[in-house]
N, C-alpha and C. Protein backbone atom coordinates (compact mmCIF):
# COMPACT_ATOMS: atom_id res chain seq x y z
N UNK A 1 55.51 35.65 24.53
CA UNK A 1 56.77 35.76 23.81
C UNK A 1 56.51 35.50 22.32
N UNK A 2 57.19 36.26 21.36
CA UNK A 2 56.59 36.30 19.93
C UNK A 2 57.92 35.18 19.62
N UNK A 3 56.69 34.37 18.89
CA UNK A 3 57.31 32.97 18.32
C UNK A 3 58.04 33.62 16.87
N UNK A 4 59.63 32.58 16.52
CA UNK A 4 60.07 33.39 15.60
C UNK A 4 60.45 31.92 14.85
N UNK A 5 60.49 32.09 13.29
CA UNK A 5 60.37 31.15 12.51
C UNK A 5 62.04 30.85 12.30
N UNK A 6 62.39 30.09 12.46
CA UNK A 6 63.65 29.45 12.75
C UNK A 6 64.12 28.34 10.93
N UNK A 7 65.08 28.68 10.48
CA UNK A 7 65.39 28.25 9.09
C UNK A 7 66.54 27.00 9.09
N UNK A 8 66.72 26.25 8.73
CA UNK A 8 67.93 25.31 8.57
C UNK A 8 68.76 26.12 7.38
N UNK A 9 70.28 26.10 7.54
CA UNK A 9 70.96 26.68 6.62
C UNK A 9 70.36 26.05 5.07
N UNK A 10 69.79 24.65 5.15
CA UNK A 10 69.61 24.32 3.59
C UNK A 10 68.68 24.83 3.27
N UNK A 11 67.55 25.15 3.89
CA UNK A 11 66.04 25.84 3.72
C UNK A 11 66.12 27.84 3.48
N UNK A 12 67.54 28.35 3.89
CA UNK A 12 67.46 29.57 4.04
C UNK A 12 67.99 29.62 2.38
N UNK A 13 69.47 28.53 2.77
CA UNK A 13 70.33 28.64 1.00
C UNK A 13 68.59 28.43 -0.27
N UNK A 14 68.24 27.11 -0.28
CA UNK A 14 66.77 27.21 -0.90
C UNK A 14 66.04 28.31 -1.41
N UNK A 15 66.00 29.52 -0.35
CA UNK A 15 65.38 30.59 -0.33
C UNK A 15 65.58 31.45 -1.51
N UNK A 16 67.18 31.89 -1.02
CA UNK A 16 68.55 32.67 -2.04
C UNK A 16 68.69 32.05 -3.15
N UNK A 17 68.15 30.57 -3.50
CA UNK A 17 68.39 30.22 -4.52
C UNK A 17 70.08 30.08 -4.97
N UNK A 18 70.88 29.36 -3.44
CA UNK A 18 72.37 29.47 -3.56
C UNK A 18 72.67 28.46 -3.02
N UNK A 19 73.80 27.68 -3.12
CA UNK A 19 74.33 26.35 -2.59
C UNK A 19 74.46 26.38 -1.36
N UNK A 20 73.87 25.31 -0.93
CA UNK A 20 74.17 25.36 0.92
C UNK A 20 75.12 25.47 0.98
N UNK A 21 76.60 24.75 0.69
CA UNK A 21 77.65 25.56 1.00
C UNK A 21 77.98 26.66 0.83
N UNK A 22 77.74 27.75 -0.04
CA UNK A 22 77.25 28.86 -0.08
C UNK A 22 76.90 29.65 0.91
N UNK A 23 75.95 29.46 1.42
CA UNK A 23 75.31 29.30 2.50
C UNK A 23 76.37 29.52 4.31
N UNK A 24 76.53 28.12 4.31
CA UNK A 24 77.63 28.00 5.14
C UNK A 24 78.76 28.90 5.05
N UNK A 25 79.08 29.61 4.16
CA UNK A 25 80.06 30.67 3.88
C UNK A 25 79.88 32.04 4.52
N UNK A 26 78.45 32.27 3.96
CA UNK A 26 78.03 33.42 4.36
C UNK A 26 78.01 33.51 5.97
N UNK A 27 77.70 32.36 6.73
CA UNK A 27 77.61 32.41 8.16
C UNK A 27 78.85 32.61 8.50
N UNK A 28 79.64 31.78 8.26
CA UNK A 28 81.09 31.67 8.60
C UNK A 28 81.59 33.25 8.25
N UNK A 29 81.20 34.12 7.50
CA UNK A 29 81.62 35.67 7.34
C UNK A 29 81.20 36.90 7.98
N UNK A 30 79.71 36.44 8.55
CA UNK A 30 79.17 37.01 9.63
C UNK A 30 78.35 37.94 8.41
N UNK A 31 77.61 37.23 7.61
CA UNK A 31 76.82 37.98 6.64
C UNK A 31 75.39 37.53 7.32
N UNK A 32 75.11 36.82 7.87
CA UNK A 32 73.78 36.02 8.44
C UNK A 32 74.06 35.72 10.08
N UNK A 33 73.07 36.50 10.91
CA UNK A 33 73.28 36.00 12.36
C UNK A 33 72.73 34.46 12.69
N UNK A 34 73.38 33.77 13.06
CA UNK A 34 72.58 31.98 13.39
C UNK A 34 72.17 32.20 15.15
N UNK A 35 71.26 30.93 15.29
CA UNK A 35 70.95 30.99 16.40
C UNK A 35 71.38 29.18 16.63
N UNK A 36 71.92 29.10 17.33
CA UNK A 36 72.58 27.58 17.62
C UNK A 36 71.78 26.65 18.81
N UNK A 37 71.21 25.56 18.13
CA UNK A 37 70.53 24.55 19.09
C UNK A 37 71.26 23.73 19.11
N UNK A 38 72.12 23.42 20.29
CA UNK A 38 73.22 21.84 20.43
C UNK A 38 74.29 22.14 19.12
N UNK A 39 74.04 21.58 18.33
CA UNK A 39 75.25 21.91 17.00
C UNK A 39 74.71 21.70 16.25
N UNK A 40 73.44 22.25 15.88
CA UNK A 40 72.53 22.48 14.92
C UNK A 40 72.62 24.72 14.37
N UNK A 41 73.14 24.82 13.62
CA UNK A 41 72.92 26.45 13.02
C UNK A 41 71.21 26.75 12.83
N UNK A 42 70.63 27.74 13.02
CA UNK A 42 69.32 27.93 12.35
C UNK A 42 69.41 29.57 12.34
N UNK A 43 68.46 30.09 11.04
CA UNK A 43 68.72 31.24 10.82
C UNK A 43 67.18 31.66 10.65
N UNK A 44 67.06 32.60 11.25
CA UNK A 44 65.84 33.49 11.27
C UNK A 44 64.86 33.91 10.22
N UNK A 45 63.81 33.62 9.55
CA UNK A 45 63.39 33.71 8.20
C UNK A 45 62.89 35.06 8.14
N UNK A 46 63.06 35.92 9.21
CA UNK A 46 62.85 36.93 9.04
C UNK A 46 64.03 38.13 8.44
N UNK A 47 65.39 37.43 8.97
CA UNK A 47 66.54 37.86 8.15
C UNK A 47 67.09 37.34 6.72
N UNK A 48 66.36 36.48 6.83
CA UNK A 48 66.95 35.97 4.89
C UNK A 48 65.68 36.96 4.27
N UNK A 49 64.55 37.53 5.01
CA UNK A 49 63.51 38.07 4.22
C UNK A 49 63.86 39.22 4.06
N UNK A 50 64.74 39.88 4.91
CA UNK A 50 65.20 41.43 5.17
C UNK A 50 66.26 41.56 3.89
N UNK A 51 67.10 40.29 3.95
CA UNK A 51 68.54 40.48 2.97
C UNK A 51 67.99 40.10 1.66
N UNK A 52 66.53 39.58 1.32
CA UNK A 52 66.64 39.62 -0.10
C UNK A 52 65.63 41.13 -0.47
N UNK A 53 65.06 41.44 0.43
CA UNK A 53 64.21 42.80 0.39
C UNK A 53 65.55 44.15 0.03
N UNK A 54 66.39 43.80 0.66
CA UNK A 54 67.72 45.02 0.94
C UNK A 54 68.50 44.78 -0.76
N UNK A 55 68.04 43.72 -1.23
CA UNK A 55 69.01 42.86 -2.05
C UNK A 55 68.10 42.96 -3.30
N UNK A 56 66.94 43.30 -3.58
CA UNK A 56 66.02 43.27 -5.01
C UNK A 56 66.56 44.36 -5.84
N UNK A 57 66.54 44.50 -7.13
CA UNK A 57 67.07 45.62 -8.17
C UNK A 57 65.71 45.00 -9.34
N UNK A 58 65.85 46.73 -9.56
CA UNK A 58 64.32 46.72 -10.78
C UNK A 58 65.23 47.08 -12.16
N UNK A 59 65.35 45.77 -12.81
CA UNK A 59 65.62 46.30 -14.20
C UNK A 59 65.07 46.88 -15.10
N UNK A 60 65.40 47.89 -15.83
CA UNK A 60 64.69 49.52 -16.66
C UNK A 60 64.95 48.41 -18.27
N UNK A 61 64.09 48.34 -18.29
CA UNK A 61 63.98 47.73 -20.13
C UNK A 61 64.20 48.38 -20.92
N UNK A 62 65.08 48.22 -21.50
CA UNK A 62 65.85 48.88 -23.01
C UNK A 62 65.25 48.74 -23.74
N UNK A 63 64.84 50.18 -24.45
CA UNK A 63 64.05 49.96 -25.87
C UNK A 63 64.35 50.79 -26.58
N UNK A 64 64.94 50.49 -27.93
CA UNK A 64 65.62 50.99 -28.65
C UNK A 64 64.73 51.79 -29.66
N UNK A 65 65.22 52.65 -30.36
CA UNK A 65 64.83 54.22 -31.03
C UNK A 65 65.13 53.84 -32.42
């Protein structure tokens, strides 16, 4: 069975560089699937890796004439 790397909401927010409550928002909106141990949330580090991959923009440098 392929072992899967399991995130604490503060370690995923960390990631995003966004407030754990933040964080907690996004779950609560169904922007992030959790996987629930007892009443512990954990989120997949393979999906915070997908949503900032889906989520990068290449800024075009302005250079003026």
């Amino acid at each position: 069975m392929e072992e899967k790397k399991l995130l604490s909401l503060k370690e995923a927010a960390e990631m995003l560089g966004i407030h754990y409550t933040t964080m907690r928002q996004y779950v609560r909106k169904g922007k992030f699937p959790v996987v629930r141990i007892g009443r512990l949330l954990k989120i997949e580090a393979k999906d915070i890796e997908e949503y900032i991959r889906k989520n990068k923009t290449v800024l075009e440098e302005h250079t003026k004439k």
